[in-house]
PDB file of N, CA and C in Angstrom:
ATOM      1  N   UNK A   1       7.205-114.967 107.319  1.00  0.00           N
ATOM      2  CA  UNK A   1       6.870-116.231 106.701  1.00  0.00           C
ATOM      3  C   UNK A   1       6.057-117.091 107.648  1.00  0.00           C
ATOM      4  N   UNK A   2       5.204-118.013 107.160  1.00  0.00           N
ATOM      5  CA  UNK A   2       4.610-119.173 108.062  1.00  0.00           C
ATOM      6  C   UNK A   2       5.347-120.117 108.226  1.00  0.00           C
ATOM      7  N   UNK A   3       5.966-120.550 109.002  1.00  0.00           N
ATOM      8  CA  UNK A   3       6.383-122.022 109.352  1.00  0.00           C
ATOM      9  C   UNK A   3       4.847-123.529 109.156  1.00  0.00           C
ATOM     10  N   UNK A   4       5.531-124.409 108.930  1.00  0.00           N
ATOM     11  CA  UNK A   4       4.668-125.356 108.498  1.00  0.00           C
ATOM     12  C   UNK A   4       5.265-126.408 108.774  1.00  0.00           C
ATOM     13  N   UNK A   5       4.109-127.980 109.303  1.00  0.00           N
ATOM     14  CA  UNK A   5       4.266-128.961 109.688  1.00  0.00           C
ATOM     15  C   UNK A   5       3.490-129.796 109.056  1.00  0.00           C
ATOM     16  N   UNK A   6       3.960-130.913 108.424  1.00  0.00           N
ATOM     17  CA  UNK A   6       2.458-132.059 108.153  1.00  0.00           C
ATOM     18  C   UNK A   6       3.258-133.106 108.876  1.00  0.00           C
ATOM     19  N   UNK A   7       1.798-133.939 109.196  1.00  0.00           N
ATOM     20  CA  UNK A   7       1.578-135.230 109.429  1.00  0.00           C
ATOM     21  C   UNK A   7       0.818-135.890 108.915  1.00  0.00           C
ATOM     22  N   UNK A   8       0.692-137.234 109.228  1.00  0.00           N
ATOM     23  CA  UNK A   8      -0.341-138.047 108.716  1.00  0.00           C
ATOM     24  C   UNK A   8      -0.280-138.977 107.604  1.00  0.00           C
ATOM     25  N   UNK A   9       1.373-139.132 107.228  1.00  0.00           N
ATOM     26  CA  UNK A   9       1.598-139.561 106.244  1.00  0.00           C
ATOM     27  C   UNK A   9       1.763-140.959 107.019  1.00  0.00           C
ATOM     28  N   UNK A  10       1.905-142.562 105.695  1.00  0.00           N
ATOM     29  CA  UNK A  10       2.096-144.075 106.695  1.00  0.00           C
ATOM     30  C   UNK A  10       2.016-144.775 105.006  1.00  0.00           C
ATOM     31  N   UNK A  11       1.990-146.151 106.175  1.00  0.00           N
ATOM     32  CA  UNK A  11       1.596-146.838 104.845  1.00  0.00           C
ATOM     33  C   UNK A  11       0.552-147.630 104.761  1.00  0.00           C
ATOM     34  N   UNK A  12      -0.156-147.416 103.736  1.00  0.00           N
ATOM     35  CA  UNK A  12      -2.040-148.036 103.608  1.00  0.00           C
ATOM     36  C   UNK A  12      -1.757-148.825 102.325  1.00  0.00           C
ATOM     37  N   UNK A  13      -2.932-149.801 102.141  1.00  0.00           N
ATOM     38  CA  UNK A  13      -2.628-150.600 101.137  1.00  0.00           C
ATOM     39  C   UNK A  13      -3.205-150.185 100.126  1.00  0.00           C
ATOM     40  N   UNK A  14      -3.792-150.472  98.150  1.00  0.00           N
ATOM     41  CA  UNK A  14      -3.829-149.899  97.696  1.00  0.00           C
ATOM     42  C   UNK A  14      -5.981-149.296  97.922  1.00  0.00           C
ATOM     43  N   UNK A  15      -5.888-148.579  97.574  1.00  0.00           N
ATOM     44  CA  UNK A  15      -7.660-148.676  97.659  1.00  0.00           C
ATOM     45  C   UNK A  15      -8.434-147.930  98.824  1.00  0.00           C
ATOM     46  N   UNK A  16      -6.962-147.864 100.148  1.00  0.00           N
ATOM     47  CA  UNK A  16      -7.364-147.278 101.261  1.00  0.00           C
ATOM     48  C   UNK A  16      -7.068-145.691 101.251  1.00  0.00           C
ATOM     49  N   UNK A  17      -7.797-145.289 102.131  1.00  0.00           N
ATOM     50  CA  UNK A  17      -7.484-143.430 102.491  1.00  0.00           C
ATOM     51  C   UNK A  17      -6.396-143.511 103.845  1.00  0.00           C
ATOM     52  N   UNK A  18      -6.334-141.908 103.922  1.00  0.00           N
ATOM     53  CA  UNK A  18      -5.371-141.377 104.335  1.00  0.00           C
ATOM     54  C   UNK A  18      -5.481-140.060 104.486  1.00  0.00           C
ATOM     55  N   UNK A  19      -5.253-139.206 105.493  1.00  0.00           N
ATOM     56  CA  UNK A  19      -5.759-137.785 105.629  1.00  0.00           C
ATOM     57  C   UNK A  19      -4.445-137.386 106.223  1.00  0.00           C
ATOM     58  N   UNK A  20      -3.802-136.256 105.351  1.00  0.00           N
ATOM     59  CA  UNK A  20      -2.934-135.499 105.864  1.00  0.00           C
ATOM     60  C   UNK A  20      -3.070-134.628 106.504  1.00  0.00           C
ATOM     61  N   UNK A  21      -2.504-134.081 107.437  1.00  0.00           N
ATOM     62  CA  UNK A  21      -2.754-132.715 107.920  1.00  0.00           C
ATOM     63  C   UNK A  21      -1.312-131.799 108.025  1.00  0.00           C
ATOM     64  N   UNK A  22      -1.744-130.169 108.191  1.00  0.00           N
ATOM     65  CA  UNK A  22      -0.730-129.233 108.385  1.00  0.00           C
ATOM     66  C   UNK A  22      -0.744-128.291 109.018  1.00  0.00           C
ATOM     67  N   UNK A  23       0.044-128.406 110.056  1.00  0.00           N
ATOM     68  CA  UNK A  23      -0.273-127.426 111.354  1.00  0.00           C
ATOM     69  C   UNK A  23       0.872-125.795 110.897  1.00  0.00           C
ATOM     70  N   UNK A  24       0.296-125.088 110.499  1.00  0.00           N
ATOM     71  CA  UNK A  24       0.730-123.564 110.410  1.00  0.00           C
ATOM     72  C   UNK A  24       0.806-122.428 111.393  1.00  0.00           C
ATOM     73  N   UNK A  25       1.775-122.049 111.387  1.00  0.00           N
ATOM     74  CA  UNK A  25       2.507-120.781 112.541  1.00  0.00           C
ATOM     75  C   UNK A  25       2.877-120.118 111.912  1.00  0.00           C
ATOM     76  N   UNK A  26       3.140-118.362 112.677  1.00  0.00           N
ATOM     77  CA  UNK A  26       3.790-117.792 112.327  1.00  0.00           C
ATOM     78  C   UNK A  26       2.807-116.487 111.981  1.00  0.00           C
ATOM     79  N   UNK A  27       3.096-116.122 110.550  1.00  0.00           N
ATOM     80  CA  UNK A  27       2.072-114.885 110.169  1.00  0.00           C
ATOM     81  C   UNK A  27       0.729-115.650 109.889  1.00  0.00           C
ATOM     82  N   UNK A  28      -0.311-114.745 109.900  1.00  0.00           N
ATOM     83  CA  UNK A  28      -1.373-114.940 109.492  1.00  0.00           C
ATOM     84  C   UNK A  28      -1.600-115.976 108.354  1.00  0.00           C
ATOM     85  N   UNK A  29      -2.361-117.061 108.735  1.00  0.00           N
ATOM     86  CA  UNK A  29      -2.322-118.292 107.989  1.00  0.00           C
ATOM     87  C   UNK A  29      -3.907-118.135 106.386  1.00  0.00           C
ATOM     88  N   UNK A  30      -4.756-117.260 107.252  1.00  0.00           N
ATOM     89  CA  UNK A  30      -6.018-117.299 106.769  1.00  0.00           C
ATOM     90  C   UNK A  30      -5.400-115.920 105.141  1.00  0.00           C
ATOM     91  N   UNK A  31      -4.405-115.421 105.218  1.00  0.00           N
ATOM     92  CA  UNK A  31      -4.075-114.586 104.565  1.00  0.00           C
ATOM     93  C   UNK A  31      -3.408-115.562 103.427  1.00  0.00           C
ATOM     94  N   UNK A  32      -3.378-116.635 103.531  1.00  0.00           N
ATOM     95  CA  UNK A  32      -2.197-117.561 102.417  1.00  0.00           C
ATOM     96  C   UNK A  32      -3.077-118.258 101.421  1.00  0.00           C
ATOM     97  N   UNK A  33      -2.975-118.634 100.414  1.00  0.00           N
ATOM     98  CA  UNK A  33      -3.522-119.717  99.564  1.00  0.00           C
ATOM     99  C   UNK A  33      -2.633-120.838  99.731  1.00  0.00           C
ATOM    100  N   UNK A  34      -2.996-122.066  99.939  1.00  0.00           N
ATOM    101  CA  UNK A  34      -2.575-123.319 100.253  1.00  0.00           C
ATOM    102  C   UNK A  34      -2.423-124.214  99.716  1.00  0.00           C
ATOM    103  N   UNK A  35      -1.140-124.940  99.164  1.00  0.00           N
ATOM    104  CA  UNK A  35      -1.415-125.964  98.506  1.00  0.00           C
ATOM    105  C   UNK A  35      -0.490-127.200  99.270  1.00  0.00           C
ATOM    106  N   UNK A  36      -1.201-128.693  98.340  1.00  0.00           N
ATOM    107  CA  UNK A  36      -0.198-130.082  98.512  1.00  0.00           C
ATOM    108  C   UNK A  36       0.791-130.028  97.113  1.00  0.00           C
ATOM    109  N   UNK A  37       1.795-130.537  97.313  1.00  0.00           N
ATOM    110  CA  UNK A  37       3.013-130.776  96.672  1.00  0.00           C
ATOM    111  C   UNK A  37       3.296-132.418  96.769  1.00  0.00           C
ATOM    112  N   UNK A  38       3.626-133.175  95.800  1.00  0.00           N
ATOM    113  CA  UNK A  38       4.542-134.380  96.384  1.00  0.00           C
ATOM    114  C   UNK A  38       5.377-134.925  95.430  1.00  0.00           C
ATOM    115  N   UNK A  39       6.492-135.684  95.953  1.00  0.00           N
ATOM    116  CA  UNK A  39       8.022-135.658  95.053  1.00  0.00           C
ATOM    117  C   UNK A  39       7.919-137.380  95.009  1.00  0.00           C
ATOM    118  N   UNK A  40       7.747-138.189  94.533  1.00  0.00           N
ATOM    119  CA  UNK A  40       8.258-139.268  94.406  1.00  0.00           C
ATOM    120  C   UNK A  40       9.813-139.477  93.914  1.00  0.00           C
ATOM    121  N   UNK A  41      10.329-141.066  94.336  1.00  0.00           N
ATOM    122  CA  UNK A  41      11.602-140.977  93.989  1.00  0.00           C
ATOM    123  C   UNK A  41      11.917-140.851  92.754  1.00  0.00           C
ATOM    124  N   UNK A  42      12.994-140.176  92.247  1.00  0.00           N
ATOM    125  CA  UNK A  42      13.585-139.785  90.849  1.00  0.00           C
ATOM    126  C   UNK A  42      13.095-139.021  90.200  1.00  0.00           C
ATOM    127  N   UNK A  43      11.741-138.515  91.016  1.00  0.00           N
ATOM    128  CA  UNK A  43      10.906-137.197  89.830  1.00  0.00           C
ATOM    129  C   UNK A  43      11.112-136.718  90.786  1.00  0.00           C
ATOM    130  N   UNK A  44      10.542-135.092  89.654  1.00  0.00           N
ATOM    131  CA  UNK A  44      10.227-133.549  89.962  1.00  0.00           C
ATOM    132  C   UNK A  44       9.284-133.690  90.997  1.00  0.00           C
ATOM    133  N   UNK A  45       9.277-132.746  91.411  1.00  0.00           N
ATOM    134  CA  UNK A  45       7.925-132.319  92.718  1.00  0.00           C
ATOM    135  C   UNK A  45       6.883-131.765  91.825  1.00  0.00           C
ATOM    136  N   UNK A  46       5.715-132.394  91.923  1.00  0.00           N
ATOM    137  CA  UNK A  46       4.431-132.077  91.546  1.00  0.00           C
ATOM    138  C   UNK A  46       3.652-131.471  92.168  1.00  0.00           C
ATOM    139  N   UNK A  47       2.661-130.854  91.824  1.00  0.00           N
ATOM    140  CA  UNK A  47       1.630-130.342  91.965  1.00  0.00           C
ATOM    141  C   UNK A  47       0.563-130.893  92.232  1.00  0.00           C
ATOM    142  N   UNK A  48      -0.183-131.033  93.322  1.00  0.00           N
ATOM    143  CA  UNK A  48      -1.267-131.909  93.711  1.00  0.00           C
ATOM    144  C   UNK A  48      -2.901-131.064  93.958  1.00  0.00           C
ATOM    145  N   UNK A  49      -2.781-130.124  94.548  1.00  0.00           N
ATOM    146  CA  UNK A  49      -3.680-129.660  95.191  1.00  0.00           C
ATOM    147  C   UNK A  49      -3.606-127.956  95.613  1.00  0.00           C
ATOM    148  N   UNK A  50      -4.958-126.975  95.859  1.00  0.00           N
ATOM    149  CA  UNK A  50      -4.565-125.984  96.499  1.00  0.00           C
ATOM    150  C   UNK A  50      -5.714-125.498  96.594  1.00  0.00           C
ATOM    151  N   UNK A  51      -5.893-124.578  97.580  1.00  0.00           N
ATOM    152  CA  UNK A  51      -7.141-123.819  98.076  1.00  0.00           C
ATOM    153  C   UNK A  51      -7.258-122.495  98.412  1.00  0.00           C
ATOM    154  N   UNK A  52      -8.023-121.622  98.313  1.00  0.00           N
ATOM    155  CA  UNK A  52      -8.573-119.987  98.149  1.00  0.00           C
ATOM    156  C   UNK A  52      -8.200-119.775 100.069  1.00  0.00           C
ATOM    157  N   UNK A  53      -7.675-118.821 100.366  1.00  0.00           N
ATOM    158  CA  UNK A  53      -8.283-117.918 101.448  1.00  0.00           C
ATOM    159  C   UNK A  53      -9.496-118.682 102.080  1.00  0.00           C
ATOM    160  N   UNK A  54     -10.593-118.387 101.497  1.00  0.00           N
ATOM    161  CA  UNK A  54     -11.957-118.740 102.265  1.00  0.00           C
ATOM    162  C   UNK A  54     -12.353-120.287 102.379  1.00  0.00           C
ATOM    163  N   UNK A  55     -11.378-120.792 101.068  1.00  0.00           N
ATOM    164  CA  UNK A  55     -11.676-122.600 101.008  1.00  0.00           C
ATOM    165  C   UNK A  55     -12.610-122.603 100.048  1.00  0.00           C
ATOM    166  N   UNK A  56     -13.325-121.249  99.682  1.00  0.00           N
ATOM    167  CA  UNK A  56     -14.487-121.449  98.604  1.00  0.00           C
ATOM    168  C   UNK A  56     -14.093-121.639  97.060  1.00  0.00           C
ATOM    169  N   UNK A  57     -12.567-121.876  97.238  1.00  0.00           N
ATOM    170  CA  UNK A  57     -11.696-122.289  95.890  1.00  0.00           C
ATOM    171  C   UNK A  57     -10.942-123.475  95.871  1.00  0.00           C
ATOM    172  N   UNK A  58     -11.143-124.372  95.082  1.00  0.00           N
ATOM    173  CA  UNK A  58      -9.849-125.511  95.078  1.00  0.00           C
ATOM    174  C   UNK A  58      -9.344-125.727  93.624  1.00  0.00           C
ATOM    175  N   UNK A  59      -8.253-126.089  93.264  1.00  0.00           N
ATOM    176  CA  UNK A  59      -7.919-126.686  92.004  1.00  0.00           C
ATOM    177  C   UNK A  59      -7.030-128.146  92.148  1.00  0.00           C
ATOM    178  N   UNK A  60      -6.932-128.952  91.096  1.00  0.00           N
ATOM    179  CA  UNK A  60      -6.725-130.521  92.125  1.00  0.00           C
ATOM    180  C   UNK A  60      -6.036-130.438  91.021  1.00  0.00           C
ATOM    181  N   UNK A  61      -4.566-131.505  91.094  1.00  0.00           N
ATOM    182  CA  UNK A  61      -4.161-131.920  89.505  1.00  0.00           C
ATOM    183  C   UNK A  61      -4.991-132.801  88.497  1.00  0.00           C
ATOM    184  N   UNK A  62      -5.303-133.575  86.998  1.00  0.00           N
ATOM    185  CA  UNK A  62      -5.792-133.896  86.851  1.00  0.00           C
ATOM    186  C   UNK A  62      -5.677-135.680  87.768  1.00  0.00           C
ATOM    187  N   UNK A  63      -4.322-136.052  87.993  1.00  0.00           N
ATOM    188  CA  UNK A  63      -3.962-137.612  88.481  1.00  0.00           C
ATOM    189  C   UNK A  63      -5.286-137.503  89.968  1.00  0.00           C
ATOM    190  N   UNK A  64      -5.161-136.426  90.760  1.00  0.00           N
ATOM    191  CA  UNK A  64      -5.609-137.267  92.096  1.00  0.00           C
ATOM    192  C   UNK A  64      -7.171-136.182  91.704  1.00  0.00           C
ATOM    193  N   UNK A  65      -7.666-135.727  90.445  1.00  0.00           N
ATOM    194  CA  UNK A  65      -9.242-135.029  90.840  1.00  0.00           C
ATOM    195  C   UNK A  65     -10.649-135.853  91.017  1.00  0.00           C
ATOM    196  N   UNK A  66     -11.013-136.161  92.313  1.00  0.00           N
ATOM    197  CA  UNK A  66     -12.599-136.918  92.496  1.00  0.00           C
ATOM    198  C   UNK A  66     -11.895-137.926  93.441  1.00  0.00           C
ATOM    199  N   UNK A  67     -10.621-138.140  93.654  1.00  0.00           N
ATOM    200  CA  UNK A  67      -9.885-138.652  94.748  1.00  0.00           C
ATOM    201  C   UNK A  67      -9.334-138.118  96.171  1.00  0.00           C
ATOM    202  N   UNK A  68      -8.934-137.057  95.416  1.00  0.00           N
ATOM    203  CA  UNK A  68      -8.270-136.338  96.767  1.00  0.00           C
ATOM    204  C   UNK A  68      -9.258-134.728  97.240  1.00  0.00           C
ATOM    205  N   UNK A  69      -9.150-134.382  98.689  1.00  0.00           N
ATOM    206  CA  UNK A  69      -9.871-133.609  98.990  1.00  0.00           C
ATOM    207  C   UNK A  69      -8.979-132.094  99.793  1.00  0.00           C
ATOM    208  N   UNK A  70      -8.822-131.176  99.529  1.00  0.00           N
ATOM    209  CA  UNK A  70      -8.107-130.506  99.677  1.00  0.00           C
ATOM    210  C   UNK A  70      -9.184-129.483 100.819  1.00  0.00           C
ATOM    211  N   UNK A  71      -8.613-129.184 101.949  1.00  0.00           N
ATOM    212  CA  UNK A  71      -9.418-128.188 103.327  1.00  0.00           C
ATOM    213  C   UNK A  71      -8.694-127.635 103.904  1.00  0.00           C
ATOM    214  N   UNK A  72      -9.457-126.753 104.785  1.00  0.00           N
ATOM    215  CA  UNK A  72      -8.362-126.042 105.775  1.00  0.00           C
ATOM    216  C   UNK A  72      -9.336-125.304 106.557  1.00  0.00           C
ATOM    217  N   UNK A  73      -8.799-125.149 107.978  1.00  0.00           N
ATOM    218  CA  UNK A  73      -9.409-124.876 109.119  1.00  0.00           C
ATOM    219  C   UNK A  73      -9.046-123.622 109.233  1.00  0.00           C
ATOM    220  N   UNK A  74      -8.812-122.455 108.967  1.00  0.00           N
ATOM    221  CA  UNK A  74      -8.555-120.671 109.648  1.00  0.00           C
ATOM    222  C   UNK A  74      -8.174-120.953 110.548  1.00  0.00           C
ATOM    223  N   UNK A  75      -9.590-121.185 111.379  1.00  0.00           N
ATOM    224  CA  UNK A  75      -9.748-121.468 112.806  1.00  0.00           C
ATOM    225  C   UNK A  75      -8.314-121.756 114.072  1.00  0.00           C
ATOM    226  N   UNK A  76      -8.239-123.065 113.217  1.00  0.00           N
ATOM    227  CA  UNK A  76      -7.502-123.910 113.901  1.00  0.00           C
ATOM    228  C   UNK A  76      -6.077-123.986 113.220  1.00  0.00           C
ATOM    229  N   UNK A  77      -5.707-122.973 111.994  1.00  0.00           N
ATOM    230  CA  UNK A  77      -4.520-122.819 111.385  1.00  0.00           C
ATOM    231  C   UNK A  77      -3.774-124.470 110.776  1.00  0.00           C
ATOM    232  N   UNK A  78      -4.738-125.071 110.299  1.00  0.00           N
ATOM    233  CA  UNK A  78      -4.690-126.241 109.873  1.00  0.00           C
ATOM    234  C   UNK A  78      -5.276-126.143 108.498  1.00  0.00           C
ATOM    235  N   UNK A  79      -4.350-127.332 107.228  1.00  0.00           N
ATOM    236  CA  UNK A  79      -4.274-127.642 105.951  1.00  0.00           C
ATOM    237  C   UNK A  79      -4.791-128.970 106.168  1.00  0.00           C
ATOM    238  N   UNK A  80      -6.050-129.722 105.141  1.00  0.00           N
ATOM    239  CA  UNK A  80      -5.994-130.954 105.223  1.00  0.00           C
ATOM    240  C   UNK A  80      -5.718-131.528 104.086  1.00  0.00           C
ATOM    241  N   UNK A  81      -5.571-133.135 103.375  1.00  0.00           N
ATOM    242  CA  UNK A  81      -5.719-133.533 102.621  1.00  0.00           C
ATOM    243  C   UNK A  81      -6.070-134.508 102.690  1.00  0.00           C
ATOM    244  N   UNK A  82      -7.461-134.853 102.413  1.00  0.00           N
ATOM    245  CA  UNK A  82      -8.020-136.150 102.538  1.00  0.00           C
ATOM    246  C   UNK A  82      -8.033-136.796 100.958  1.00  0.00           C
ATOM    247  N   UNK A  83      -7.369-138.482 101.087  1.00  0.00           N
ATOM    248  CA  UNK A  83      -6.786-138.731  99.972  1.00  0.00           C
ATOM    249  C   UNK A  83      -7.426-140.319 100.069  1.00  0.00           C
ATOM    250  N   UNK A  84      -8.491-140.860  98.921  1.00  0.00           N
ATOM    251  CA  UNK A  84      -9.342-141.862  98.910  1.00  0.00           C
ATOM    252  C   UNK A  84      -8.722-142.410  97.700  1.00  0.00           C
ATOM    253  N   UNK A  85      -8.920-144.012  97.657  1.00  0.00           N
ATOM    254  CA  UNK A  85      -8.873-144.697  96.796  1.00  0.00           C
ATOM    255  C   UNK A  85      -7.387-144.535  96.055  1.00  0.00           C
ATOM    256  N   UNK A  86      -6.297-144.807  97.251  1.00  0.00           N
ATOM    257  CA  UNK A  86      -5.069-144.710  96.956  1.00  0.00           C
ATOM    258  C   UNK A  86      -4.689-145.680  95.814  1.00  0.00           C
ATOM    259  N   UNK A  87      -3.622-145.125  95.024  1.00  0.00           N
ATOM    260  CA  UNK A  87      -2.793-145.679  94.384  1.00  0.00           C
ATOM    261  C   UNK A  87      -1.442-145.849  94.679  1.00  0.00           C
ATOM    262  N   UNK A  88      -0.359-147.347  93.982  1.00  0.00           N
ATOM    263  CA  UNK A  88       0.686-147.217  94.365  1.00  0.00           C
ATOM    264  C   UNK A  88       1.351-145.999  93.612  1.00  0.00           C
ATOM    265  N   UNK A  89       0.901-145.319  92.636  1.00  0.00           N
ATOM    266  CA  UNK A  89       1.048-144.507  92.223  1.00  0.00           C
ATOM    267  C   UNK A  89       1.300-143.026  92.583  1.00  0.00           C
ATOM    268  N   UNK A  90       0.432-143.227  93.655  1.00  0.00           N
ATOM    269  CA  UNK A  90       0.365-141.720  94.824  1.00  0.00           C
ATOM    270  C   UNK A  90       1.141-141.833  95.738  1.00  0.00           C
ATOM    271  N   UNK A  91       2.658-143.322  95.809  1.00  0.00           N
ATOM    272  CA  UNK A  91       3.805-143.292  96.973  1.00  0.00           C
ATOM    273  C   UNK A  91       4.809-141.791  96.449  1.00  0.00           C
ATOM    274  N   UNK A  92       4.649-141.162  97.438  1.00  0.00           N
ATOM    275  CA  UNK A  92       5.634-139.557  97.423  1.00  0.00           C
ATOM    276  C   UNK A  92       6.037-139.574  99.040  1.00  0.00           C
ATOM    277  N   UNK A  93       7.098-138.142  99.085  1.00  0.00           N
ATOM    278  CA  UNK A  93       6.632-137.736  99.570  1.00  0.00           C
ATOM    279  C   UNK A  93       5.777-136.298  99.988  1.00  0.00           C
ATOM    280  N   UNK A  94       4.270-136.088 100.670  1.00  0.00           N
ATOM    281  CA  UNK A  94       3.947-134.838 100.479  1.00  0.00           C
ATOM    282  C   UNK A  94       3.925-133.612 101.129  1.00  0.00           C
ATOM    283  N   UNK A  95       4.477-132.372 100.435  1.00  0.00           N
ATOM    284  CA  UNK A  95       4.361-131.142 101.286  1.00  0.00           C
ATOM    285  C   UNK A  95       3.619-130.470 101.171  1.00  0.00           C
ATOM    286  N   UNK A  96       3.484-129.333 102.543  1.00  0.00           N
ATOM    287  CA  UNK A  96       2.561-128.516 102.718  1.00  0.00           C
ATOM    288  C   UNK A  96       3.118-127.246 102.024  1.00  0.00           C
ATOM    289  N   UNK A  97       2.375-126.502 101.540  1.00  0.00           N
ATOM    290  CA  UNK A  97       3.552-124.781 100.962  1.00  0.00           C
ATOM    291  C   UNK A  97       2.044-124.124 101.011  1.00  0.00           C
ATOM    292  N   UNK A  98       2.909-122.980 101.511  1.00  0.00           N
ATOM    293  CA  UNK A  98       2.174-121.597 101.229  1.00  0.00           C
ATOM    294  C   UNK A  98       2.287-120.528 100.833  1.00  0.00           C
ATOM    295  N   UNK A  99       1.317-119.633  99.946  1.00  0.00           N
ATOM    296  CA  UNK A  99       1.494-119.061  98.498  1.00  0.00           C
ATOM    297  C   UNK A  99       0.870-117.275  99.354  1.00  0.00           C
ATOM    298  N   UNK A 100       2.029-116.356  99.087  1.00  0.00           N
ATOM    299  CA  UNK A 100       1.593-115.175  99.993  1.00  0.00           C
ATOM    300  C   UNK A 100       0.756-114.539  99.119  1.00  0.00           C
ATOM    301  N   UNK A 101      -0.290-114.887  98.710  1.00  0.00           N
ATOM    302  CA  UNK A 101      -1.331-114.262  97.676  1.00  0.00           C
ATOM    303  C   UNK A 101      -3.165-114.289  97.447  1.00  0.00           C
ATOM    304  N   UNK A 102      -3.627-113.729  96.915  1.00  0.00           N
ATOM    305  CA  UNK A 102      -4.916-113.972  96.616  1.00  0.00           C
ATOM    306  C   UNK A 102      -5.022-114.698  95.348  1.00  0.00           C
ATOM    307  N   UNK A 103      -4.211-115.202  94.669  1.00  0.00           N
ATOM    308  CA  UNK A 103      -4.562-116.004  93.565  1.00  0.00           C
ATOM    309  C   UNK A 103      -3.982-117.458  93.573  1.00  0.00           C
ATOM    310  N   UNK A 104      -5.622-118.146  93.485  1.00  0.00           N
ATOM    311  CA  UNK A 104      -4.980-119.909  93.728  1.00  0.00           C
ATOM    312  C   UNK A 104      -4.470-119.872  92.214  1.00  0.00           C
ATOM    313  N   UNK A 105      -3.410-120.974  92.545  1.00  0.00           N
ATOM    314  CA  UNK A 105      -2.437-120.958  91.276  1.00  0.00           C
ATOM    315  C   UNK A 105      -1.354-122.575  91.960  1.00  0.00           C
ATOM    316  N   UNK A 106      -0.676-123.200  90.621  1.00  0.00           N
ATOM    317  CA  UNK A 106      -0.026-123.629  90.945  1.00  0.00           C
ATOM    318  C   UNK A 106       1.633-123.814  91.097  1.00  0.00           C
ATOM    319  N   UNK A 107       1.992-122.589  91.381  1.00  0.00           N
ATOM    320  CA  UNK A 107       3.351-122.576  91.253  1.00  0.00           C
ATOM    321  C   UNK A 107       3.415-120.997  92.428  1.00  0.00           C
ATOM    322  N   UNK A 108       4.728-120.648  92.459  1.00  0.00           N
ATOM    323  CA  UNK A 108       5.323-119.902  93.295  1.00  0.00           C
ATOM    324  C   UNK A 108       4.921-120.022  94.723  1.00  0.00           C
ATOM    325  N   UNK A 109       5.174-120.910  95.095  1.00  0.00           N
ATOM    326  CA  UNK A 109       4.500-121.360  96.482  1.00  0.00           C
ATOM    327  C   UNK A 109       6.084-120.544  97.314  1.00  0.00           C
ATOM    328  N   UNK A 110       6.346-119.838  98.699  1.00  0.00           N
ATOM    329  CA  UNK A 110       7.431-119.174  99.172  1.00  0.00           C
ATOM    330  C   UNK A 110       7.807-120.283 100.194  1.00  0.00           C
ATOM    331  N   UNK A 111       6.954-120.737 100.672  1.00  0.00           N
ATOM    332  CA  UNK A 111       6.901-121.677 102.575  1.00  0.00           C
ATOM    333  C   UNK A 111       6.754-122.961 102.040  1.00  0.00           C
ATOM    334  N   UNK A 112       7.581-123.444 102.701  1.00  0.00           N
ATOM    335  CA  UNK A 112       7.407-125.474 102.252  1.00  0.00           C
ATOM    336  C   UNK A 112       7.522-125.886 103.984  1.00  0.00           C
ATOM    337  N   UNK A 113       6.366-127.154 104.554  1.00  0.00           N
ATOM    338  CA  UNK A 113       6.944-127.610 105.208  1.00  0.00           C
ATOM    339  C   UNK A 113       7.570-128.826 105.177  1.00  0.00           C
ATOM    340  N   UNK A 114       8.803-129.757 105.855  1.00  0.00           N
ATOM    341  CA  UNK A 114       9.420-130.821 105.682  1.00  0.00           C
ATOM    342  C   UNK A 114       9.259-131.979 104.775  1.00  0.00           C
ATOM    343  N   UNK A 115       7.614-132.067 105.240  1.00  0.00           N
ATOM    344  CA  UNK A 115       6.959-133.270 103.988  1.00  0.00           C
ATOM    345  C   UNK A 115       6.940-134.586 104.988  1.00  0.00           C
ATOM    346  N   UNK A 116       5.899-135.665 103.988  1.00  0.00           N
ATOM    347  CA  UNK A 116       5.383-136.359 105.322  1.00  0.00           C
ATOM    348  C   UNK A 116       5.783-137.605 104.309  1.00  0.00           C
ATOM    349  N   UNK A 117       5.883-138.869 104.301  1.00  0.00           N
ATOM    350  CA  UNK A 117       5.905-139.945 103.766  1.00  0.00           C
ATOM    351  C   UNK A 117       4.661-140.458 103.470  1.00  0.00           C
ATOM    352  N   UNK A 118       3.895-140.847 102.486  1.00  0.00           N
ATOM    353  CA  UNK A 118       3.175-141.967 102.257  1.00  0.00           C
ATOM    354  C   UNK A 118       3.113-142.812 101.021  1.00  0.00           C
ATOM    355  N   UNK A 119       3.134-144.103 101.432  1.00  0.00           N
ATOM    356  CA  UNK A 119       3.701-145.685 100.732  1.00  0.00           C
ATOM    357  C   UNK A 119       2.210-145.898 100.413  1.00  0.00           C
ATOM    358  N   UNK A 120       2.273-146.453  99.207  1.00  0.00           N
ATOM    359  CA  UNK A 120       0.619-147.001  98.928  1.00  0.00           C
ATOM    360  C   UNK A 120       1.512-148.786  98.305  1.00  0.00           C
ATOM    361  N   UNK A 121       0.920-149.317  98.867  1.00  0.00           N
ATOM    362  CA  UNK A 121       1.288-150.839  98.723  1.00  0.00           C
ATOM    363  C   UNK A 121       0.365-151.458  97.763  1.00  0.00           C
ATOM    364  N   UNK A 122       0.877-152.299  96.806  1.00  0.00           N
ATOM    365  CA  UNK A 122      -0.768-152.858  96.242  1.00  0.00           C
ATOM    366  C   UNK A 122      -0.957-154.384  96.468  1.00  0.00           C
TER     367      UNK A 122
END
């Protein structure tokens, strides 16, 4: 399995960005499809975001699409999520998961990491 870390979560007011990141260990990271997750209080965990192997794939939910930016470094075994024109709507908190497959998709993710906090204030 990959172990997984994000950061980058805080609190911004409404309108401002915010870039998550996710530092990945373990097995081969460039072998995973990647996605964001985030749980606000009293709901289900949603589906936010996810990306191909090469990055030459993304699928966004419809709430954060032309807002949020979903990347990832091979390289540097890093997940990003760059997240513009916040809403108080987008207060969760969000995780990193990774999907042991070649097909971006949004569900059966195996690896979750901890999850990061971010507050959107308005």
């Amino acid at each position: 399995q990959v172990q997984l870390v994000e950061s980058g979560g805080g609190l911004v007011q409404a309108g401002g960005s915010l870039k998550l990141s996710c530092a990945a260990s373990g097995r081969t990271f460039s072998r995973y499809v990647m996605g964001w997750f985030r749980q606000a209080p009293g709901k289900e965990r949603e589906f936010v975001a996810a990306i191909s192997w090469s990055g030459g794939r993304t699928v966004y939910a419809d709430s954060v699409k032309g807002r949020f930016t979903i990347s990832r470094d091979n390289a540097k075994n890093y997940l990003y999520l760059q997240m513009n024109s916040l809403k108080p709507e987008d207060t969760a908190v969000y995780y990193c998961a990774a999907r042991d497959s070649a097909i971006v998709a949004r569900t059966n993710f195996g690896s979750w990491g901890q999850g990061t906090q971010v507050t959107v204030s308005s």
